[in-house]
Protein backbone atom coordinates (compact mmCIF):
# COMPACT_ATOMS: atom_id res chain seq x y z
CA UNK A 1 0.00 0.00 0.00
CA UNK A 2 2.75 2.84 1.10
CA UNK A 3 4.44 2.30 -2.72
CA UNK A 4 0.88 2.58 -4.49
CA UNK A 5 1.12 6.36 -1.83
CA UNK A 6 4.44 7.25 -3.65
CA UNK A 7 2.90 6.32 -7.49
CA UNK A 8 -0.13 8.29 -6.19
CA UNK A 9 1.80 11.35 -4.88
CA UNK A 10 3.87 11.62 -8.09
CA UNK A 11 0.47 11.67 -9.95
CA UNK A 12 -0.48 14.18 -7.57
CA UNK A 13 1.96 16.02 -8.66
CA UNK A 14 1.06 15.90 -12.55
CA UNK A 15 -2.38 16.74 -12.27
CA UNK A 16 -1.58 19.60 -10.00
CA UNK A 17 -1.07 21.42 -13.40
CA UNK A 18 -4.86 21.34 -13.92
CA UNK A 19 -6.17 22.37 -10.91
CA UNK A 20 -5.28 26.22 -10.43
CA UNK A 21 -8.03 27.55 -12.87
CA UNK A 22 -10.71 25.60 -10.75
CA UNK A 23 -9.80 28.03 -7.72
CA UNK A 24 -11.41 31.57 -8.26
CA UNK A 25 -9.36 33.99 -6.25
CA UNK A 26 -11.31 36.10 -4.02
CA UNK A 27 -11.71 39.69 -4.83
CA UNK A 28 -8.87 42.26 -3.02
CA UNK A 29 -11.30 44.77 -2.22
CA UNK A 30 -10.17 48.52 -1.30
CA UNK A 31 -9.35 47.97 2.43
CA UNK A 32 -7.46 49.93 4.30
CA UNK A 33 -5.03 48.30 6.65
CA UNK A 34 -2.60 49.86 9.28
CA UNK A 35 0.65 50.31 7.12
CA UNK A 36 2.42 47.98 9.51
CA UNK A 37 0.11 45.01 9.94
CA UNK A 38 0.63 41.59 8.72
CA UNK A 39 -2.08 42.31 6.03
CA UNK A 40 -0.67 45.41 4.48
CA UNK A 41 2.73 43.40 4.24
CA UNK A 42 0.82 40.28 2.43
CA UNK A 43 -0.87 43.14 -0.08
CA UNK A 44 3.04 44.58 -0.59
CA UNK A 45 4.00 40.62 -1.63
CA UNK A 46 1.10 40.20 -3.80
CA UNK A 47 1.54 43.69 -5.71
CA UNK A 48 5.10 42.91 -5.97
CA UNK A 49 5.27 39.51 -7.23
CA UNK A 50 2.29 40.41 -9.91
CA UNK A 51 3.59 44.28 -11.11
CA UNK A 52 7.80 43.75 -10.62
CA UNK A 53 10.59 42.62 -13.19
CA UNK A 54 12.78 39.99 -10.94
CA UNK A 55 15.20 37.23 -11.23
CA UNK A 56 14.71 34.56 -8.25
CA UNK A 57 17.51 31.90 -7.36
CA UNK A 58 16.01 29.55 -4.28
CA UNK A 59 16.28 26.60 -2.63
CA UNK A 60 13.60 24.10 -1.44
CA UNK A 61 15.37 22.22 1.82
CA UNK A 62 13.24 18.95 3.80
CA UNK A 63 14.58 16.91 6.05
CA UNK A 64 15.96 13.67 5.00
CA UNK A 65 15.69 14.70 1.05
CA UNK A 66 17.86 16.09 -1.52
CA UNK A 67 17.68 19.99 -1.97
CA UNK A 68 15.82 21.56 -5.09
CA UNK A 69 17.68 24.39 -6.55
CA UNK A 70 15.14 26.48 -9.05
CA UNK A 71 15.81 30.14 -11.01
CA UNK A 72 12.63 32.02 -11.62
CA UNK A 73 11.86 34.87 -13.66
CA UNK A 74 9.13 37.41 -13.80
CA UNK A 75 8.25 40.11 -16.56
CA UNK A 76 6.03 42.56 -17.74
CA UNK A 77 6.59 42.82 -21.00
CA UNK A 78 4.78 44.41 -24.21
CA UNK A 79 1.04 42.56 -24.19
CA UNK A 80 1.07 41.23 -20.15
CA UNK A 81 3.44 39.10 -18.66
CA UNK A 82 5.91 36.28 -18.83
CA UNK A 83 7.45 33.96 -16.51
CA UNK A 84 9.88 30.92 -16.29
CA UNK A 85 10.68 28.77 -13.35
CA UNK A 86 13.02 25.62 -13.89
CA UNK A 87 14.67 23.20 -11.80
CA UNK A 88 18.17 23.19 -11.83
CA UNK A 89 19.04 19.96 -10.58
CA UNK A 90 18.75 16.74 -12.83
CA UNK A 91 17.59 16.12 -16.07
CA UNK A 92 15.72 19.44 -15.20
CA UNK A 93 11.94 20.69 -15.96
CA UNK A 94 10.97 24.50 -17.50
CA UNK A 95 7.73 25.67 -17.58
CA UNK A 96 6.97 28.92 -18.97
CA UNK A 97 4.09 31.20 -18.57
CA UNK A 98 2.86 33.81 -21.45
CA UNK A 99 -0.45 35.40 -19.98
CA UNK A 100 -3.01 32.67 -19.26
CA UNK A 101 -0.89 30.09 -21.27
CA UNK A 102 0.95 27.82 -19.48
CA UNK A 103 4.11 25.08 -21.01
CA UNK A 104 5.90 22.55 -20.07
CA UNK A 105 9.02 20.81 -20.28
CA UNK A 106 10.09 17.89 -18.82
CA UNK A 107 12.83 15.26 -19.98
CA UNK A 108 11.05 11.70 -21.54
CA UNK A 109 7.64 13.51 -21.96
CA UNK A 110 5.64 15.53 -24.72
CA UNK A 111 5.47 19.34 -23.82
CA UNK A 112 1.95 20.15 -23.11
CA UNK A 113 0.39 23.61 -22.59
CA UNK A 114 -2.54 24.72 -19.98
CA UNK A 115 -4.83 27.46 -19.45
CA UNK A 116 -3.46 28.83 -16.50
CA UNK A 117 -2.22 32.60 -15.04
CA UNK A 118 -0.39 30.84 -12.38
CA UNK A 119 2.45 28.21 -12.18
CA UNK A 120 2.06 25.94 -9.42
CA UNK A 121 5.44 25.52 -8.19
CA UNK A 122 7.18 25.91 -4.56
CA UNK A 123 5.26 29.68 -4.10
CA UNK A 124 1.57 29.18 -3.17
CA UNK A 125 -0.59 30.11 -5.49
CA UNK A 126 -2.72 32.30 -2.93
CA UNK A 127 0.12 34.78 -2.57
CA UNK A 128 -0.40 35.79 -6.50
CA UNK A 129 -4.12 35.61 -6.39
CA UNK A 130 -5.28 37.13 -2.78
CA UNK A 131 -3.10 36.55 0.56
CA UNK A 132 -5.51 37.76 2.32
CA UNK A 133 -8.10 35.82 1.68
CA UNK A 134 -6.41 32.95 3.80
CA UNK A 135 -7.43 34.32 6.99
CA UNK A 136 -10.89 31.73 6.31
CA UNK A 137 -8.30 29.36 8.27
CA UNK A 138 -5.22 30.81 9.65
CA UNK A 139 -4.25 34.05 11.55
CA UNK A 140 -1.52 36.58 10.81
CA UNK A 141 0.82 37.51 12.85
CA UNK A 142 3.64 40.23 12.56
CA UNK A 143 6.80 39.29 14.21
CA UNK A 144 9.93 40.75 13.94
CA UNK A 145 12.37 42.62 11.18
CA UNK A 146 15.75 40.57 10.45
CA UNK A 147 18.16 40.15 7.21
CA UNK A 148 17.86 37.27 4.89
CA UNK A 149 20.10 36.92 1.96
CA UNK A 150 21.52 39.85 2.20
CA UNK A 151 18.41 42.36 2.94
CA UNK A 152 16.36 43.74 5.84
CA UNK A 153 13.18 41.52 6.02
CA UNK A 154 9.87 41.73 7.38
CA UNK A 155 9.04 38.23 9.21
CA UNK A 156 5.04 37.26 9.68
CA UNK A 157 3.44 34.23 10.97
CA UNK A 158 0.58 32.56 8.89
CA UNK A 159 -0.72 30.26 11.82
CA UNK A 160 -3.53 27.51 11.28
CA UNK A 161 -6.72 28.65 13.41
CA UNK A 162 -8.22 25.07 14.07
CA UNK A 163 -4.58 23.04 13.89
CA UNK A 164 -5.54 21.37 11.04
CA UNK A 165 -3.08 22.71 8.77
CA UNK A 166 0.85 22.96 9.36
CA UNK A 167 2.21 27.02 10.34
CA UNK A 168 4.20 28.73 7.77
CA UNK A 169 6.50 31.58 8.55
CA UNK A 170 7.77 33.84 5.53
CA UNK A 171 10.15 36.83 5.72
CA UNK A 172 9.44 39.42 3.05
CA UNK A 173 11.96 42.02 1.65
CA UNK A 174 11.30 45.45 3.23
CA UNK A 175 11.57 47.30 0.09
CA UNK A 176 9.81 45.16 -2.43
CA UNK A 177 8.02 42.96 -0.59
CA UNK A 178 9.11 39.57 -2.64
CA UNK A 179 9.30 36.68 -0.22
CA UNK A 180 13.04 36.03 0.93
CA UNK A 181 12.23 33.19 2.75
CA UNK A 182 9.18 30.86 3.49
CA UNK A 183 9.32 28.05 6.87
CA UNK A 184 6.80 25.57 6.87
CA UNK A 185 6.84 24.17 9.98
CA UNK A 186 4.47 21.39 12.47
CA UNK A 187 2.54 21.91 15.44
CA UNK A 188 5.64 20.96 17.83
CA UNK A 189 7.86 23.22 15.65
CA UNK A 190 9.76 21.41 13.54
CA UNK A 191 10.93 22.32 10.38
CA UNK A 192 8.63 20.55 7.39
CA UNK A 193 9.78 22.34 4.46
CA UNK A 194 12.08 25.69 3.76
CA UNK A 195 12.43 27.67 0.90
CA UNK A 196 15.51 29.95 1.00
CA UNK A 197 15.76 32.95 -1.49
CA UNK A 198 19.75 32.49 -2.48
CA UNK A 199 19.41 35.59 -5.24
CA UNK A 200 16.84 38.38 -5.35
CA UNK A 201 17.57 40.84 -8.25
CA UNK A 202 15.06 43.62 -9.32
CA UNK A 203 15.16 45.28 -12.41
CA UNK A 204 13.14 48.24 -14.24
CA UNK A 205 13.63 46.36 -17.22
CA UNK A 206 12.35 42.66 -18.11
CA UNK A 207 15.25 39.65 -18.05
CA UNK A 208 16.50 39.33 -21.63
CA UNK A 209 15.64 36.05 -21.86
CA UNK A 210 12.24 36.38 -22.19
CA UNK A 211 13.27 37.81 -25.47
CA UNK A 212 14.40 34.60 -26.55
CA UNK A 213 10.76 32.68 -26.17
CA UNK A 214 8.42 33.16 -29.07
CA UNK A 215 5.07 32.18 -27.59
CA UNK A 216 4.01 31.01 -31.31
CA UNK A 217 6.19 28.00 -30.82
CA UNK A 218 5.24 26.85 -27.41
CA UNK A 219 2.54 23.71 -27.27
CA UNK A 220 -1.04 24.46 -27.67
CA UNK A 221 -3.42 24.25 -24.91
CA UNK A 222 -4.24 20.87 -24.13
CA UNK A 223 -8.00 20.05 -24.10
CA UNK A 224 -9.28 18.85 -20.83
CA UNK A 225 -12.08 16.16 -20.99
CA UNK A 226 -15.46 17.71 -18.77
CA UNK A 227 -16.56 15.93 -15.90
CA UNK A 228 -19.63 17.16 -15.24
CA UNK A 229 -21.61 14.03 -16.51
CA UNK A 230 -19.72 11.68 -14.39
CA UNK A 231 -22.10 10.28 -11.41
CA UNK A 232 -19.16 10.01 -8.54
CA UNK A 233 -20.00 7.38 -6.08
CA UNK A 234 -17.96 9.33 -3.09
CA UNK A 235 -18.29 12.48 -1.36
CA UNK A 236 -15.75 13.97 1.32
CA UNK A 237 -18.05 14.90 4.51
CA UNK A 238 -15.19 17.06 6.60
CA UNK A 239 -12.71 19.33 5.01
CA UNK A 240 -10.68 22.29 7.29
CA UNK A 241 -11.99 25.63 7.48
CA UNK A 242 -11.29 28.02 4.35
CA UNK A 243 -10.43 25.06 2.28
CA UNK A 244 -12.60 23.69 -1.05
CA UNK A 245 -12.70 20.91 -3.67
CA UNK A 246 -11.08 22.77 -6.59
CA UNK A 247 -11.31 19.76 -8.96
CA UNK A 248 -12.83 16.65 -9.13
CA UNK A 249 -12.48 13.86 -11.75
CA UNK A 250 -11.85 9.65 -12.70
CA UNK A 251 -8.35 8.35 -12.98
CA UNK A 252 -7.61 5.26 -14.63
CA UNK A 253 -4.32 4.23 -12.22
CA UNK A 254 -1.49 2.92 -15.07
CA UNK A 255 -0.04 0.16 -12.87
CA UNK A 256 -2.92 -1.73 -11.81
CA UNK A 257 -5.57 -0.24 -14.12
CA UNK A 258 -7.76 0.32 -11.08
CA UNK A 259 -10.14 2.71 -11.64
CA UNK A 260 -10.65 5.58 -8.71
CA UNK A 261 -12.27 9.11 -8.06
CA UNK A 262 -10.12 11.93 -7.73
CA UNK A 263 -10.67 15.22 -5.69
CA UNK A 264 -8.23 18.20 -5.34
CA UNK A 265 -8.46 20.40 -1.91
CA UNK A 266 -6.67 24.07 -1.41
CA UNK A 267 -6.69 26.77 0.62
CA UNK A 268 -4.64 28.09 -1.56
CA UNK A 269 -1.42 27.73 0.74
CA UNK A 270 -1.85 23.77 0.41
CA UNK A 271 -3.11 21.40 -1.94
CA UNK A 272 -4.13 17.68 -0.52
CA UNK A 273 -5.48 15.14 -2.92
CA UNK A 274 -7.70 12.51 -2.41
CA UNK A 275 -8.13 9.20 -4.66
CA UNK A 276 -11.24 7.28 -3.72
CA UNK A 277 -12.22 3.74 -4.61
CA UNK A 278 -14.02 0.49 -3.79
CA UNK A 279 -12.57 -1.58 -1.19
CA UNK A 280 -11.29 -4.67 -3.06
CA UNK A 281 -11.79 -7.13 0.24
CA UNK A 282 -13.80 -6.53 3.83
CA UNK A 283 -10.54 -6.58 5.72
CA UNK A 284 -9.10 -3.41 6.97
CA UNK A 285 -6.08 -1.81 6.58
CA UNK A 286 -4.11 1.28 6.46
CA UNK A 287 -1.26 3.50 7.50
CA UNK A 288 0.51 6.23 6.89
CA UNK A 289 3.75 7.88 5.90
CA UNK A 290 5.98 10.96 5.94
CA UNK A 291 7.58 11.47 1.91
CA UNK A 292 9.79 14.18 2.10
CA UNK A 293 7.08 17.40 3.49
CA UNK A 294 3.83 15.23 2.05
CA UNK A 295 2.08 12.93 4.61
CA UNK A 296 0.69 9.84 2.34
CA UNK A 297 -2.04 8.02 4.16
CA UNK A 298 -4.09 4.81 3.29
CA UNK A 299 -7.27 4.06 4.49
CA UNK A 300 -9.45 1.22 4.01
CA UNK A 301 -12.41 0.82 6.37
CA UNK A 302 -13.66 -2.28 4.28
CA UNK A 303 -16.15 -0.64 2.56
CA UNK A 304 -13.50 2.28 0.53
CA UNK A 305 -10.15 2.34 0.07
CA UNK A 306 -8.69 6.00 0.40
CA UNK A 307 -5.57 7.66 -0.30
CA UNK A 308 -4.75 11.14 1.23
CA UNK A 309 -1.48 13.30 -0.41
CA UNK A 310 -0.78 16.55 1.02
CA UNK A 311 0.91 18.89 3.27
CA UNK A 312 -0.90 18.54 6.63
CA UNK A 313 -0.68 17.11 9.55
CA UNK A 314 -1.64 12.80 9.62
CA UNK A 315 -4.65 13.57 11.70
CA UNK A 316 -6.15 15.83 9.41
CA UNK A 317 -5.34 13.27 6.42
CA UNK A 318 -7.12 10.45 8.46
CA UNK A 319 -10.30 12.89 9.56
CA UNK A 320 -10.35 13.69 5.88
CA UNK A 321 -10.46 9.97 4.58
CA UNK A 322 -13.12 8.81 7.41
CA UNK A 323 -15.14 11.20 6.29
CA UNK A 324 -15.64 9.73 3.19
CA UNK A 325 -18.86 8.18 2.82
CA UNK A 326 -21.67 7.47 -0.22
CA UNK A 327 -22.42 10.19 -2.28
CA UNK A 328 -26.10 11.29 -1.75
């Protein structure tokens, strides 16, 4: 069962491509905040990773794993904007962003395109769309001003209201905002995941390189079956506060051909999915598992067999599965 979690989590990780246009950012309305709260600084991040020209070299560090390096780019550039993140380690992966038109590259795979004005990659999604809107589950706190690579930095605390959801600390750059550094951490403290801004450079001017990408030659947008007919047998009962189902749909598993039901959860700070399917015997099982910052739990209550992927806490992951019950 715990290797069918780490083929599941790797799919998880594929089909997060085609989940961010389900999730309809909440509106930023015209609020005024106190110039030094914890919201005003989120509102500084979000205007400055959506309006600046910057090059980004960071790190992605978890205990017991090997460390990601990535480079990032942002643009604004004549007709909207462009980005680029890759993966410097290994065969590598690009994936490059023109507008709403998402590519990407990966070695021993077709490049496919997406409909998409975000890349889901290391930065949460949330932080591009609205930060603000995550206080439907967590509470911000402003902490302290230190240096991080290099520059004075602004730290605040995004802190899970009901515990359901791990704490994650991020120190922003006092002049532009742009996130320096981002700690992801559990309810006893420990360290779950860090990213570490290595390189921060701001320019008036996009990076030449987006000069080299003509967006004629980049894939065309993949076509994405509907799944609005499909009559889904399952339905999750409990999900944390501030969080929804940003995606549901039927995957036919590769290895074992077993057909299960698929549903995508976010906050926006964390995605968790969930594959759903008939018990194949009355005994029960299950167990969980710690893969690199993703806890990967099985559950099989002899009725369903469910698989839970995702950044949280294993007691969330298990409330989330025994949930599950008959769709009504």
């Amino acid at each position: 069962m715990l290797k069918r979690l780490l083929f599941l989590s790797l799919l998880a990780l594929l089909t997060a491509a085609n989940t961010v246009n389900a999730y309809q950012a909440a509106v930023i309305e015209g609020v005024n905040y106190p110039a030094n709260s914890p919201e005003a600084w989120l509102l500084k991040l979000h205007k400055g990773l959506n309006t600046l020209n910057y090059t980004v070299s960071f790190v992605v560090v978890q205990p017991n794993a090997a460390t990601k390096p990535y480079l990032w780019r942002h643009g604004i550039v004549e007709g909207g904007t462009m980005e680029h993140l890759s993966l410097l380690n290994g065969p590598g992966t690009e994936i490059f962003r023109v507008n709403d038109k998402l590519s990407y590259f990966e070695p021993n795979s077709v490049p496919f395109s997406l409909k998409s004005k975000y890349i889901n990659g290391p930065i949460p999604i949330q932080f591009f769309k609205d930060p603000i809107a995550l206080n439907e589950g967590y509470d911000f706190v402003l902490v302290g001003r230190s240096r991080v690579s290099g520059k004075p930095a602004q730290q605040i605390r995004i802190v899970s209201r009901d515990g359901s959801r791990y704490n994650t600390t991020v120190w922003l750059d006092q002049e532009t905002g742009l996130l320096l550094k981002m700690d992801t951490l559990d309810r006893s403290g420990q360290l779950i995941e860090q990213l570490q801004v290595t390189s921060l450079q701001v320019d008036e001017k996009p990076d030449p390189y987006f000069e080299k990408i003509d967006p004629s030659r980049l894939p065309e947008v993949s076509g994405i079956a509907q799944q609005n007919e499909i009559d889904f047998l399952w339905q999750i009962n409990w999900i944390p506060a501030g969080m929804e189902i940003i995606k549901k749909d039927v995957h036919r598993l590769v290895a074992t051909s077993e057909v299960v039901e698929y549903m995508m959860l976010s906050d926006g700070l964390v995605d968790v999915s969930v594959y759903i399917s008939k018990a194949n015997s009355a005994a029960k099982d299950g167990g969980w598992l710690i893969h690199e910052s993703n806890t990967l739990l099985s559950l099989n209550n002899g009725k369903v067999e469910v698989s839970v992927i995702g950044k949280i806490p294993a007691q969330t992951a298990n409330a989330i599965a025994s949930s599950i019950g008959p769709s009504s």
